[in-house]
Protein backbone atom coordinates (compact mmCIF):
# COMPACT_ATOMS: atom_id res chain seq x y z
CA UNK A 1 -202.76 -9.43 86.89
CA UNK A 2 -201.51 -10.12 83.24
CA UNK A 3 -197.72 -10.09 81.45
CA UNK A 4 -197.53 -6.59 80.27
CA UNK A 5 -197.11 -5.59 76.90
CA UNK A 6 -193.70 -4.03 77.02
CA UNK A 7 -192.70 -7.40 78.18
CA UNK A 8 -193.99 -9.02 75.19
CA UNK A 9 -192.16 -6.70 72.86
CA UNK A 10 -188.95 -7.12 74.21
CA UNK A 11 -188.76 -10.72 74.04
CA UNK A 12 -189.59 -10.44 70.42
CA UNK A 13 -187.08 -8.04 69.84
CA UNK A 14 -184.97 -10.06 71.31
CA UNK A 15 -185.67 -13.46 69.58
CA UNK A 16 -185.36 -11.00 66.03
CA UNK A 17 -181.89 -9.78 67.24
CA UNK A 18 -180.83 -13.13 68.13
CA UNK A 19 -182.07 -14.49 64.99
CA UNK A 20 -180.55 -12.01 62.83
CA UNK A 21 -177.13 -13.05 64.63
CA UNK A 22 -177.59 -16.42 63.64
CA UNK A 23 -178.15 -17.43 67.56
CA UNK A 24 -180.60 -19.97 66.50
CA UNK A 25 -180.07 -22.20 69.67
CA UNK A 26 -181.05 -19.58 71.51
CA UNK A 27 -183.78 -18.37 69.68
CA UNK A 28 -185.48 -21.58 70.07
CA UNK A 29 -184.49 -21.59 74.02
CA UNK A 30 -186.16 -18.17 74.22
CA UNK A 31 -189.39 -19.06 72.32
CA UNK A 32 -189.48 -22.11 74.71
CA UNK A 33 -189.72 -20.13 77.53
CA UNK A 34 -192.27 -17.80 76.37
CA UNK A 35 -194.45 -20.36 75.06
CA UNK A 36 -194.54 -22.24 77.99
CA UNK A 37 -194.82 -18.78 80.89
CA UNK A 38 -197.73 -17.91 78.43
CA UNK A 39 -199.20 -21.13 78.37
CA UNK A 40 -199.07 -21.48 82.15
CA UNK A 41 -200.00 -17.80 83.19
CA UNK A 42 -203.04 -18.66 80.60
CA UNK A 43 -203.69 -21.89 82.53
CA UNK A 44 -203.86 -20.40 86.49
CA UNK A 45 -205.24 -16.95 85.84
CA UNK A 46 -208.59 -17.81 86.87
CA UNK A 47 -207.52 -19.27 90.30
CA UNK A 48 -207.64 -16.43 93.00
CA UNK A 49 -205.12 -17.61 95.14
CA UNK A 50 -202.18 -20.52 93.78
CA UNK A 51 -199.28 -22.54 96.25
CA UNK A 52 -196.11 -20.02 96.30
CA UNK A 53 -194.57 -23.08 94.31
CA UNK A 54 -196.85 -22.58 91.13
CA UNK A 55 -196.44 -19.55 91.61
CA UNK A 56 -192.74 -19.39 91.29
CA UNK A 57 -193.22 -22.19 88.59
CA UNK A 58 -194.67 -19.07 86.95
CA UNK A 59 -191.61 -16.74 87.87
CA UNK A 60 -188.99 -19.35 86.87
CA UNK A 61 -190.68 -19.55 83.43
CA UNK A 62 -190.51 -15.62 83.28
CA UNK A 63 -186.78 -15.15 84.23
CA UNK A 64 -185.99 -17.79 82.02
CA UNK A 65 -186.99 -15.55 79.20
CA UNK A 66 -185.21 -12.22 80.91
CA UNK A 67 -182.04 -14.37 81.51
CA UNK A 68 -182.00 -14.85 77.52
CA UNK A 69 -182.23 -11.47 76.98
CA UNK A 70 -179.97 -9.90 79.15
CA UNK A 71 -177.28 -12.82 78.95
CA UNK A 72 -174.32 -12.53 81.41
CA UNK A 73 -175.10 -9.77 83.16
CA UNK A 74 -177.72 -10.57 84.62
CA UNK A 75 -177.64 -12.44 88.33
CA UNK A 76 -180.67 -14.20 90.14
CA UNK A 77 -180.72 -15.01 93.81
CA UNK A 78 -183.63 -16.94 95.17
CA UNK A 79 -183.92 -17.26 99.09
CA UNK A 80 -187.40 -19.04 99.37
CA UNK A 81 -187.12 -22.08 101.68
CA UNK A 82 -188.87 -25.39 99.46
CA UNK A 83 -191.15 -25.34 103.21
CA UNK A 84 -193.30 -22.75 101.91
CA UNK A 85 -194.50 -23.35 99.08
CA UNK A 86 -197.67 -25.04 100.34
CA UNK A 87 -198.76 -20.94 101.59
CA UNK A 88 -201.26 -19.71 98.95
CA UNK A 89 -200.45 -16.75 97.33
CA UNK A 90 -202.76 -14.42 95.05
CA UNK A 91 -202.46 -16.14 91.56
CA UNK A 92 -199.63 -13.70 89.23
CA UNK A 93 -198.41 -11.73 92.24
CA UNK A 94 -194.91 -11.77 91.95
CA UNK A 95 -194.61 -11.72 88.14
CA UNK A 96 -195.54 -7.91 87.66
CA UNK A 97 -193.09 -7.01 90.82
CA UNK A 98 -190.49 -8.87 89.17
CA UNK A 99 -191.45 -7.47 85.90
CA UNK A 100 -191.04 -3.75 87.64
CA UNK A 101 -187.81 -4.68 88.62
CA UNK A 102 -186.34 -5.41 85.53
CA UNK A 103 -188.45 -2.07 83.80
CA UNK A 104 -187.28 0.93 86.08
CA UNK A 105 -184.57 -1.13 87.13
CA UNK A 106 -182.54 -3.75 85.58
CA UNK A 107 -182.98 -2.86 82.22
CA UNK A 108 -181.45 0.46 83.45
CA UNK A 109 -178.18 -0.68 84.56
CA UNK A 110 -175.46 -0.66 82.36
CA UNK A 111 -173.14 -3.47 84.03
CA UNK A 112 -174.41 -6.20 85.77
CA UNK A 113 -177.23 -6.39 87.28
CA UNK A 114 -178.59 -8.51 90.85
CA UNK A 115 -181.81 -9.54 91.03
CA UNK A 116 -183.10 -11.25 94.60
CA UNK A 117 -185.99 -12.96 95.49
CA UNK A 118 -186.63 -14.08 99.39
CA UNK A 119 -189.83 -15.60 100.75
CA UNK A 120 -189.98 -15.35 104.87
CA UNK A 121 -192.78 -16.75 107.18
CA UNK A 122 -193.22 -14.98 110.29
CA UNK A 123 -196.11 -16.84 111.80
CA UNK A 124 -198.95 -17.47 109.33
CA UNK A 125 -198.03 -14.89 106.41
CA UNK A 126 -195.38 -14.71 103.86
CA UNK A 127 -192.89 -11.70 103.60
CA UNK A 128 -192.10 -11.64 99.80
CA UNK A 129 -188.85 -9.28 99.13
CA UNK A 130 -187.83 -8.41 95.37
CA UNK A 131 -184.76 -6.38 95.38
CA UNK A 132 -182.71 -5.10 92.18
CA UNK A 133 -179.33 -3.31 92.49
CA UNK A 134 -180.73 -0.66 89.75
CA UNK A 135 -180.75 2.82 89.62
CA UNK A 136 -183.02 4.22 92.41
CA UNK A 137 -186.29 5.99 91.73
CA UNK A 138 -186.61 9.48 92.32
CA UNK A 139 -188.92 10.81 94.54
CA UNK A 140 -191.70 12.07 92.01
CA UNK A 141 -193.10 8.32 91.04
CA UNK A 142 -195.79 7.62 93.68
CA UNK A 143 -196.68 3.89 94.06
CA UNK A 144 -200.28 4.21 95.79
């Protein structure tokens, strides 16, 4: 798994818009962020499977950068219990769900916007939930 591209170009178009508006604070917050989720999604890509708590080291690191962009609108719940983060996890799972969240749904919404992460163990695996309050996809995009 990999940050996509459309990813990329938002938060430069983001750190140009903020820079043109003088938000220089900012600016440097948001190339902070992306500097250090690309230097760590860099550093773990070749593990197969990471502790959920890199991994959301990882996620942190990404909504850091989305929280930037979309300001005050945007919302983040995260209902993992600190217990779990020992599981392993495939390495950059949750980054591309999130990352779908905030593509066709998030970045759709017009007010403000929920985004919830919750981590569950029911016996030896890990129920991972990543819900947005976006606009809900029609029936013609097919997942698998």
């Amino acid at each position: 798994m990999q940050l996509q591209p459309h990813f990329l170009f938002n938060a430069f178009n983001s750190i140009a818009m903020m820079a043109r508006q003088r938000h220089y604070k900012a600016v440097i917050g948001m190339i902070n962020a992306l500097s250090e989720l690309l230097r760590m999604s860099l550093s773990i890509k070749d593990d197969q499977r990471v502790p959920l708590s890199v991994e959301l080291e990882l996620v942190q690191k990404y909504l850091q950068v989305e929280q930037i962009r979309f300001r005050d609108r945007l919302k983040v719940q995260l209902d993992i219990p600190t217990t779990l983060g020992k599981y392993l996890v495939p390495s950059l799972v949750l980054q591309p769900i999130i990352e779908n969240a905030f593509q066709h749904g998030i970045s759709k919404n017009e007010g403000d916007s929920l985004l919830r992460i919750s981590v569950v163990a029911v016996g030896k695996e890990l129920i991972i939930e990543v819900f947005n309050n976006g606009p809900l996809l029609n029936a013609r995009h097919e997942w698998f």
